[in-house]
Each structure stands twice: as structure tokens, then as C-alpha cells.
C-alpha atoms as a PDB file:
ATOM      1  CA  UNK A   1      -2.532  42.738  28.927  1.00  0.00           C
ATOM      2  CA  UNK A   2       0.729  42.600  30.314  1.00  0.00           C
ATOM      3  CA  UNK A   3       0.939  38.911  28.922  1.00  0.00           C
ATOM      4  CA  UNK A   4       0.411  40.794  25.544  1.00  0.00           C
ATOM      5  CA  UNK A   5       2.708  43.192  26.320  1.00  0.00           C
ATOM      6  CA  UNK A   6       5.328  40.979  27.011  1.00  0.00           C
ATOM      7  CA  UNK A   7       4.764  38.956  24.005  1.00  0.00           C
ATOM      8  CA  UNK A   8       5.144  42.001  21.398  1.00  0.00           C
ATOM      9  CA  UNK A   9       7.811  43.087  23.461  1.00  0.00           C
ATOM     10  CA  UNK A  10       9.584  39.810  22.631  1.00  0.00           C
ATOM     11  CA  UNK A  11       8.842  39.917  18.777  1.00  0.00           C
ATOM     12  CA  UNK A  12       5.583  37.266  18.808  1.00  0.00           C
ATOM     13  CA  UNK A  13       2.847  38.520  17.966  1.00  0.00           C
ATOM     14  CA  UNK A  14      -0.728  37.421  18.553  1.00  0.00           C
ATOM     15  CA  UNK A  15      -0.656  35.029  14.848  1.00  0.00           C
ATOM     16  CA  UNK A  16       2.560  33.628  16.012  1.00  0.00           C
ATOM     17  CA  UNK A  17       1.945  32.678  19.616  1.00  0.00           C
ATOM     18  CA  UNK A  18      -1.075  30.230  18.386  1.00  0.00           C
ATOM     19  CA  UNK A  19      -0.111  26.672  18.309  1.00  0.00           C
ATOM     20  CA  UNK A  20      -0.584  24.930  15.129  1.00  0.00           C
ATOM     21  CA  UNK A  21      -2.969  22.353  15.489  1.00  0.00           C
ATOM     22  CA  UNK A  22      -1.024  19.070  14.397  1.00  0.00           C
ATOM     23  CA  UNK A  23      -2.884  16.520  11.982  1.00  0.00           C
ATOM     24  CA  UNK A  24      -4.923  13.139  14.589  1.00  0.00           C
ATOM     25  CA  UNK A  25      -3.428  10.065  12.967  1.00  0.00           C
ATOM     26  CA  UNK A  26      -6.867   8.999  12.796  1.00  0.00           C
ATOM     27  CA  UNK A  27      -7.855  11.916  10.222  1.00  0.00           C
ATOM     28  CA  UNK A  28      -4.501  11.357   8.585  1.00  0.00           C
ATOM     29  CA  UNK A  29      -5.837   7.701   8.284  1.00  0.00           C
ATOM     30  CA  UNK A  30      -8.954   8.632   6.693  1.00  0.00           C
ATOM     31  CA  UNK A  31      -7.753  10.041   4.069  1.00  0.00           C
ATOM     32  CA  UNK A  32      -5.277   7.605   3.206  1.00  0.00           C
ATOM     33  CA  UNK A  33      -8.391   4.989   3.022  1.00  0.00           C
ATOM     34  CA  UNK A  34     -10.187   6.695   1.135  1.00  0.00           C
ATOM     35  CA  UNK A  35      -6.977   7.053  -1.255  1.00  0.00           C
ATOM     36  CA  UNK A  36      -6.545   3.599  -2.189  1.00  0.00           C
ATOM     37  CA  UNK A  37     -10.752   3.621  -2.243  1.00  0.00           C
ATOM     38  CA  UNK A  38     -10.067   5.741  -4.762  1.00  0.00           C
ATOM     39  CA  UNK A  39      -7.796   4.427  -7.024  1.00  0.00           C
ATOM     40  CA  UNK A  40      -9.432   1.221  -6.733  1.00  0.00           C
ATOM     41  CA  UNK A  41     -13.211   2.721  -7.921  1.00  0.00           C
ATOM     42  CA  UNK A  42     -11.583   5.404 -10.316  1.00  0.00           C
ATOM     43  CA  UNK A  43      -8.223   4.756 -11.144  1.00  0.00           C
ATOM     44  CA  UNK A  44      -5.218   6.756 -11.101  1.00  0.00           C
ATOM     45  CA  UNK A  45      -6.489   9.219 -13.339  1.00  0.00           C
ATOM     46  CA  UNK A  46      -9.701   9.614 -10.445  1.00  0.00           C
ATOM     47  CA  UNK A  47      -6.857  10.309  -7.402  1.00  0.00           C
ATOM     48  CA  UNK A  48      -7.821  14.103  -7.454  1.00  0.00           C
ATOM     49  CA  UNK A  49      -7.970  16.294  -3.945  1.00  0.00           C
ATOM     50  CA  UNK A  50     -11.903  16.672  -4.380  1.00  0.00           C
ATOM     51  CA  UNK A  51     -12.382  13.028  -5.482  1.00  0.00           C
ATOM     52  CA  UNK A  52     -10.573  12.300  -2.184  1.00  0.00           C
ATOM     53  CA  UNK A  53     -12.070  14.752  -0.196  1.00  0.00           C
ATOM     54  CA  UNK A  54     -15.778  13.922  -1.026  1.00  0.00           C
ATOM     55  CA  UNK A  55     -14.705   9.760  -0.512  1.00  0.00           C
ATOM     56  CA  UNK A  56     -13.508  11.267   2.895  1.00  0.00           C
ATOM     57  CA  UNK A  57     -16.903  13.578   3.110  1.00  0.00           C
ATOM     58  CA  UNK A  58     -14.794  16.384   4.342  1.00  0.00           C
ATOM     59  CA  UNK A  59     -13.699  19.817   2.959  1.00  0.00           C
ATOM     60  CA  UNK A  60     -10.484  20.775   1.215  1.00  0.00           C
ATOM     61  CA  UNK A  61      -9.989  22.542   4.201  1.00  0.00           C
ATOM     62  CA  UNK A  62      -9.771  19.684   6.624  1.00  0.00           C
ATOM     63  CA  UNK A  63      -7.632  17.901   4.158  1.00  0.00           C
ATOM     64  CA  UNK A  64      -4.658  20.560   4.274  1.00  0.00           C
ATOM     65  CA  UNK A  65      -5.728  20.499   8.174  1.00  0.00           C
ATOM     66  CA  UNK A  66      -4.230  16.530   8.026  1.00  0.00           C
ATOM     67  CA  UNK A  67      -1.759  17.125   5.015  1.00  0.00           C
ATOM     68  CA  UNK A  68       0.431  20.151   4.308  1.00  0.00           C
ATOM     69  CA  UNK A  69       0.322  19.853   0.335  1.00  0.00           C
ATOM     70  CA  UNK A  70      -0.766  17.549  -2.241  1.00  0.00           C
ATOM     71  CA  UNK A  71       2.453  15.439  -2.396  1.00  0.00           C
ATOM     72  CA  UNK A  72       2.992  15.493   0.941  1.00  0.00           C
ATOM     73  CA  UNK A  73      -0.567  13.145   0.788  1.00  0.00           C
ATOM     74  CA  UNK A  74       0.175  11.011  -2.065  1.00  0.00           C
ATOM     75  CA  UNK A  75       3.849  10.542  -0.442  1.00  0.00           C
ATOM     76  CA  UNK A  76       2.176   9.358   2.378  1.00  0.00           C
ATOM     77  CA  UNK A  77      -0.328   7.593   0.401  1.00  0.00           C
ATOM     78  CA  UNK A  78       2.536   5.032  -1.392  1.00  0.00           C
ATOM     79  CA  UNK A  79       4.099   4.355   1.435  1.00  0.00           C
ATOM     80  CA  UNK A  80       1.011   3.659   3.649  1.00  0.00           C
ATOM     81  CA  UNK A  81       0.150   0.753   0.914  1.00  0.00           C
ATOM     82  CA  UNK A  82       3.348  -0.368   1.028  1.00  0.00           C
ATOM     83  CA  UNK A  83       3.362  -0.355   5.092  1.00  0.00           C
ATOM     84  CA  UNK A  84      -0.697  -1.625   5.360  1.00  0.00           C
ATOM     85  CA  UNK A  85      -1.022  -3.399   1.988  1.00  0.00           C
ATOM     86  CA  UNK A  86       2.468  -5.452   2.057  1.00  0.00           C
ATOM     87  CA  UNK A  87       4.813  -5.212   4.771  1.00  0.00           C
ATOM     88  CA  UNK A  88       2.066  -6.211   7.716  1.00  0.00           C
ATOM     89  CA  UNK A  89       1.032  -9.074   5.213  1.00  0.00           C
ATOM     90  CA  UNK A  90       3.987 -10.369   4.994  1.00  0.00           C
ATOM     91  CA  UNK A  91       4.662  -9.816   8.836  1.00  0.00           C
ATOM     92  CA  UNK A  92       1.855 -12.019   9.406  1.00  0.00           C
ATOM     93  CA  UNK A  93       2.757 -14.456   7.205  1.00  0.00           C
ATOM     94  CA  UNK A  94       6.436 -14.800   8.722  1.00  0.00           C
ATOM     95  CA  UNK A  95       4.539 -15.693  12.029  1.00  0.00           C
ATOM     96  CA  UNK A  96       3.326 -18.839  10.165  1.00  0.00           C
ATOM     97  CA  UNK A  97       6.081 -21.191  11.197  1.00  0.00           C
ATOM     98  CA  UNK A  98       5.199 -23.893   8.898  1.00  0.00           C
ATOM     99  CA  UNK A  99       6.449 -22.973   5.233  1.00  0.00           C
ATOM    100  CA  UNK A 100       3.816 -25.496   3.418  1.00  0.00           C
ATOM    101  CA  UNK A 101       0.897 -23.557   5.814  1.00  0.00           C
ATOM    102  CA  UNK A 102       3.022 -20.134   5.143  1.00  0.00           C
ATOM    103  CA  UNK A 103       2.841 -20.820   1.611  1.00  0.00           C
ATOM    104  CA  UNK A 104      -1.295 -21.647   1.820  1.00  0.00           C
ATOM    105  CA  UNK A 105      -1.713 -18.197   4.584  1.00  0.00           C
ATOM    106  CA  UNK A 106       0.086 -16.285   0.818  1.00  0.00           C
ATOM    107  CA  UNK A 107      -2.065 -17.771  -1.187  1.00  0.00           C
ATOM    108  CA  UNK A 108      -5.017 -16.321   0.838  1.00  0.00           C
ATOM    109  CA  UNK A 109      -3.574 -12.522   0.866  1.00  0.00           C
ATOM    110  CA  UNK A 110      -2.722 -12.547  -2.975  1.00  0.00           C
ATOM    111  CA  UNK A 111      -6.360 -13.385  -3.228  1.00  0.00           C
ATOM    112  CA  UNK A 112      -7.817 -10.507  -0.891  1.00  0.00           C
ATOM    113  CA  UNK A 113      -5.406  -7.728  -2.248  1.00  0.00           C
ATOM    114  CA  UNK A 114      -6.965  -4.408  -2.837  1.00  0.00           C
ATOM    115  CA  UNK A 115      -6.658  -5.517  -6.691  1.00  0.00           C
ATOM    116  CA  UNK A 116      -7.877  -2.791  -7.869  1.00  0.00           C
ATOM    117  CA  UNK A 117      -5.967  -0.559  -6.097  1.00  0.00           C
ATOM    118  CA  UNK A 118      -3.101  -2.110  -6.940  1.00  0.00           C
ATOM    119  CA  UNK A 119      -3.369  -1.877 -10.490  1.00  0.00           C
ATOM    120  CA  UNK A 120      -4.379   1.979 -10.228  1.00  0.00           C
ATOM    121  CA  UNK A 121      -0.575   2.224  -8.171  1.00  0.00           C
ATOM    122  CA  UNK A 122       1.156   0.316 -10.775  1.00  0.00           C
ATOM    123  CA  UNK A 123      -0.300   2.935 -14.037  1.00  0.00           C
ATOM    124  CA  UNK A 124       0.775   5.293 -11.418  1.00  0.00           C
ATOM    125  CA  UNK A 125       4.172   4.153 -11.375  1.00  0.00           C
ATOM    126  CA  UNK A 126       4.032   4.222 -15.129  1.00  0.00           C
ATOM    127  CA  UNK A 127       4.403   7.964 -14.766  1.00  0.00           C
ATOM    128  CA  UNK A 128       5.997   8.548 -11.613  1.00  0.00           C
ATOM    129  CA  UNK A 129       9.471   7.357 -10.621  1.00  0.00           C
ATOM    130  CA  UNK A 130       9.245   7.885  -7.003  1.00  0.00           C
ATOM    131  CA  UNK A 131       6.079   5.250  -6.981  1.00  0.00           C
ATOM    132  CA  UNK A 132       7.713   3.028  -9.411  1.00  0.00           C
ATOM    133  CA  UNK A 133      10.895   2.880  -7.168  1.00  0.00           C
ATOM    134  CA  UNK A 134       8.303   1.425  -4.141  1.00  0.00           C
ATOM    135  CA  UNK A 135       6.472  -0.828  -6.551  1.00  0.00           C
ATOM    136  CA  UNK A 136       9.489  -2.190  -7.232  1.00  0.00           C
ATOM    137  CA  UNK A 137      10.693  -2.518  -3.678  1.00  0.00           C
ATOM    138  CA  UNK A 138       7.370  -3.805  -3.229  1.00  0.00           C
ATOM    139  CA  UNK A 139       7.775  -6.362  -5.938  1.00  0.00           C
ATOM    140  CA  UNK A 140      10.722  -7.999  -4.893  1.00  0.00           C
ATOM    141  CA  UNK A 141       9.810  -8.181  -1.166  1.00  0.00           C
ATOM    142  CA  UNK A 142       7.001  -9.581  -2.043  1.00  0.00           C
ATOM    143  CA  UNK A 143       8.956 -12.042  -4.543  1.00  0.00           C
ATOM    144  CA  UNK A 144      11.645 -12.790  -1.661  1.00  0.00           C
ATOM    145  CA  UNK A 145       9.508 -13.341   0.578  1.00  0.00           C
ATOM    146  CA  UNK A 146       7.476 -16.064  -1.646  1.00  0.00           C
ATOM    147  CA  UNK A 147      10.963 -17.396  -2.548  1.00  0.00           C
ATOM    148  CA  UNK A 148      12.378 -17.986   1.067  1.00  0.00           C
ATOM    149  CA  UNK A 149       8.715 -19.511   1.957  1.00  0.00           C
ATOM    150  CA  UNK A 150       9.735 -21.846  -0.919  1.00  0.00           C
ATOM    151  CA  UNK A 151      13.047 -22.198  -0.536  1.00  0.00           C
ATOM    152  CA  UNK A 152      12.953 -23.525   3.523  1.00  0.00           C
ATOM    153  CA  UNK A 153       9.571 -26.181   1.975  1.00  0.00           C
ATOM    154  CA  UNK A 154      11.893 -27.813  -0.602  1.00  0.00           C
ATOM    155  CA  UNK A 155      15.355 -26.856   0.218  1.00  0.00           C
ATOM    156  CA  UNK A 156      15.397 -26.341  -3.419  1.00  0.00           C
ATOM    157  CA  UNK A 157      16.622 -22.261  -4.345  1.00  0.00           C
ATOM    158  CA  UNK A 158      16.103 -23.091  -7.827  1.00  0.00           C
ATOM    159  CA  UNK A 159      13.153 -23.913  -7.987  1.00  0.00           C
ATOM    160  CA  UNK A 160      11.788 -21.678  -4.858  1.00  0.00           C
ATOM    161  CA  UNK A 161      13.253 -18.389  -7.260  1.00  0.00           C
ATOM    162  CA  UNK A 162      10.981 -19.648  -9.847  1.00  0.00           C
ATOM    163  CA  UNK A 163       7.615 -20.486  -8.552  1.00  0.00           C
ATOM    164  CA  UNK A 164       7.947 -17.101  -6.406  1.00  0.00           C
ATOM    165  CA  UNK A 165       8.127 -15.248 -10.015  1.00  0.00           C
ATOM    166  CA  UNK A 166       5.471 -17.293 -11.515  1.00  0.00           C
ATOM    167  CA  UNK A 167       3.569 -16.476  -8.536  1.00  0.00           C
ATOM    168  CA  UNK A 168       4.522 -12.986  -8.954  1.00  0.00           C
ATOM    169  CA  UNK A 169       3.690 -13.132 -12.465  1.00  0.00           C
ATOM    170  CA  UNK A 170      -0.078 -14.247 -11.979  1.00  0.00           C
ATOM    171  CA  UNK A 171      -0.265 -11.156  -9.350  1.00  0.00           C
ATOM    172  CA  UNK A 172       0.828  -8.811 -11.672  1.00  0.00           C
ATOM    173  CA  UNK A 173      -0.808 -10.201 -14.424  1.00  0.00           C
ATOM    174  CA  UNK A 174      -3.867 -10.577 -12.539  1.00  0.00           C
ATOM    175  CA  UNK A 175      -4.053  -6.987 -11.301  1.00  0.00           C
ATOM    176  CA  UNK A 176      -3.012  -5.790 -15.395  1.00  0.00           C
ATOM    177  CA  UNK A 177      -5.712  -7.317 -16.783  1.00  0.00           C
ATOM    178  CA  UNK A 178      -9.230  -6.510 -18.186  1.00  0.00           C
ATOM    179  CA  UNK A 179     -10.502 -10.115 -17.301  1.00  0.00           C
ATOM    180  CA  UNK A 180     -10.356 -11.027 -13.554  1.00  0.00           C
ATOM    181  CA  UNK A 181     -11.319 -14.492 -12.076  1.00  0.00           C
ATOM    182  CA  UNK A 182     -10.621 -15.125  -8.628  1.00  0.00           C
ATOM    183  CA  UNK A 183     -11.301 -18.723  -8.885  1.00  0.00           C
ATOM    184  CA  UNK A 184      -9.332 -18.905 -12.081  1.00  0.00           C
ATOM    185  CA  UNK A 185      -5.992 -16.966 -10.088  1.00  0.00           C
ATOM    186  CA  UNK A 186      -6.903 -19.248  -6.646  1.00  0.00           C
ATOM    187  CA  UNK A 187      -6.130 -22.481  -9.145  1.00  0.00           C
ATOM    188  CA  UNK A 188      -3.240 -21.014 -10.610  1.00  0.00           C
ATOM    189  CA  UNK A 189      -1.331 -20.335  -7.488  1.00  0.00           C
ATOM    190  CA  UNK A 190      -2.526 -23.900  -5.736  1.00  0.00           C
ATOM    191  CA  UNK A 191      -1.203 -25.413  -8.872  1.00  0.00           C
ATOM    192  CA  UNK A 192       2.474 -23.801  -8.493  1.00  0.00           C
ATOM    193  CA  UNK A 193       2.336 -24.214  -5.071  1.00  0.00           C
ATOM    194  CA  UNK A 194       1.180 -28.232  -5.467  1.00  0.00           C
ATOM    195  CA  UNK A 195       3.833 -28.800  -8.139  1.00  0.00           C
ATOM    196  CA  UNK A 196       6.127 -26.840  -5.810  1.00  0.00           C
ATOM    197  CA  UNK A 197       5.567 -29.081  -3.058  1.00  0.00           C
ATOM    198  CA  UNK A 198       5.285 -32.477  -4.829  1.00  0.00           C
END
């Protein structure tokens, strides 16, 4: 009581001297996940809270328990493809010391991108200039990155800028379009990287 007391005395009251309960990473994590599960099943059109929140089999509730608004969570969401998606990637790829084997290791993560995903981010960036600014970004890491890889296996800049944007190109055109072959994009990007190399 005289704890109460005290408190009232001070100006808190009994609503204000409860801690807010601050988001787990983990449950932040979830629903970013479930996010880019999202817009890979359903497109940017499907990235709705309940869409999310059923993905995530959780409540509105818990999601403004992990995320204060809606674009606080698709904020988050960008830049946690750009962080998980891309800049790790490419972390792990700059641990490759050999650029021929760096080159092969890039070959491998443009063929396991969340595709789908990806092309859900870049209609979304159609609309929205704060996601087209980090597809961009995105982009041209992406492209640099390629192009040093290149660049340090030939010694050649010309011709390291331009097989990183026909690599580019076959991403993006890959991840744009209604017909998708794996096989067909894994032969493409040998075959700049081959007449790269040769």
C-alpha cells in the first residue's frame, strides 16, 4: 500500500508503472519468415496482416505484441531480405578466396534465391519508393559484387562490368518471368561465367 501510495504520490499510476513487454527477436523473426513465405505463395498483393498472421498461426494481437504498426513490419520486412536474403550471401561468398570458385559458390545462391519472393519485392517496389530505393541498393551490390568476383579472375574491368549485368540480367529476368527453368538459368550463368573465364 504504501508502495502504491508512493507511486500516485509521484504521478505513476498503476497503467504506467507496468513494463512494456518488448518484442523476443525470435517472434520478431517469425513473422518476418512468414513475410517473404508470403509474398513468395501469394504475391505482393497477398502481404496482408491476416495473411501473415495465419502463415505465422498467431493472432493480430501477438503480431502488434512483436511490431508496433503495419509499416513498422514491412520496414522491417525489406530490410531483413536485404540483410538475410543478400548481404549474408554475399558475406559468404567473399570468404571464398578463390574468384573462379567465388564465381561457381554465386552461381549456386542465384539458383536457391527465394525467387518467388523476390519477384513479389520487386512489383512491390513498383509501387513503393522506399522498397524500390533497397532493390536498387540491392541490385547493384549484388552487381558489384559479381563484377569485383570478375574483375580479380580476369583482371579485365571491362569485361567483369559486363558479365556481372548479364548475370544480373538473367536474375532479374528470371524472377520477372511467367516461365521459370532452373536448369535453363543454371546454363545461362555457367555459360557467362565459362566465356568469362576462357
Amino acid at each position: 500500500m504504501i508502495r502504491t501510495a508512493r507511486l500516485v504520490k509521484e504521478g505513476v499510476t498503476s497503467h504506467h508503472a507496468k513494463k512494456k513487454k518488448v518484442p523476443t527477436r525470435g517472434a520478431q523473426l517469425r513473422y518476418l519468415e512468414a513475410g517473404l513465405d508470403v509474398l513468395g505463395r501469394k504475391g505482393h498483393a497477398g502481404l496482408k496482416l491476416g495473411t501473415v498472421c495465419e502463415a505465422v498461426g498467431a493472432t493480430s494481437g501477438s503480431f502488434y505484441h512483436a511490431f508496433a504498426n503495419w509499416g513498422e513490419y514491412t520496414s522491417a520486412l525489406i530490410q531483413y531480405w536485404r540483410t538475410e536474403k543478400s548481404g549474408r550471401l554475399i558475406s559468404s561468398a567473399r570468404e571464398i578466396a578463390d574468384p573462379a570458385e567465388r564465381l561457381k559458390f554465386l552461381i549456386d545462391i542465384g539458383l536457391h534465391l527465394p525467387h518467388e519472393s523476390e519477384a513479389a519485392i520487386r512489383v512491390w517496389a513498383a509501387h513503393d519508393p522506399d522498397v524500390q530505393a533497397i532493390q536498387i541498393e540491392v541490385d547493384e551490390e549484388r552487381r558489384r559484387f559479381i563484377a569485383d568476383a570478375h574483375f580479380e579472375a580476369t583482371n579485365d574491368r571491362e569485361l567483369a562490368e559486363r558479365n556481372a549485368t548479364v548475370s544480373m540480367y538473367l536474375l532479374v529476368g528470371y524472377e520477372s518471368g511467367t516461365y521459370r527453368s532452373r536448369e535453363a538459368l543454371a546454363w545461362a550463368f555457367q555459360t557467362v561465367l565459362d566465356q568469362g573465364l576462357s
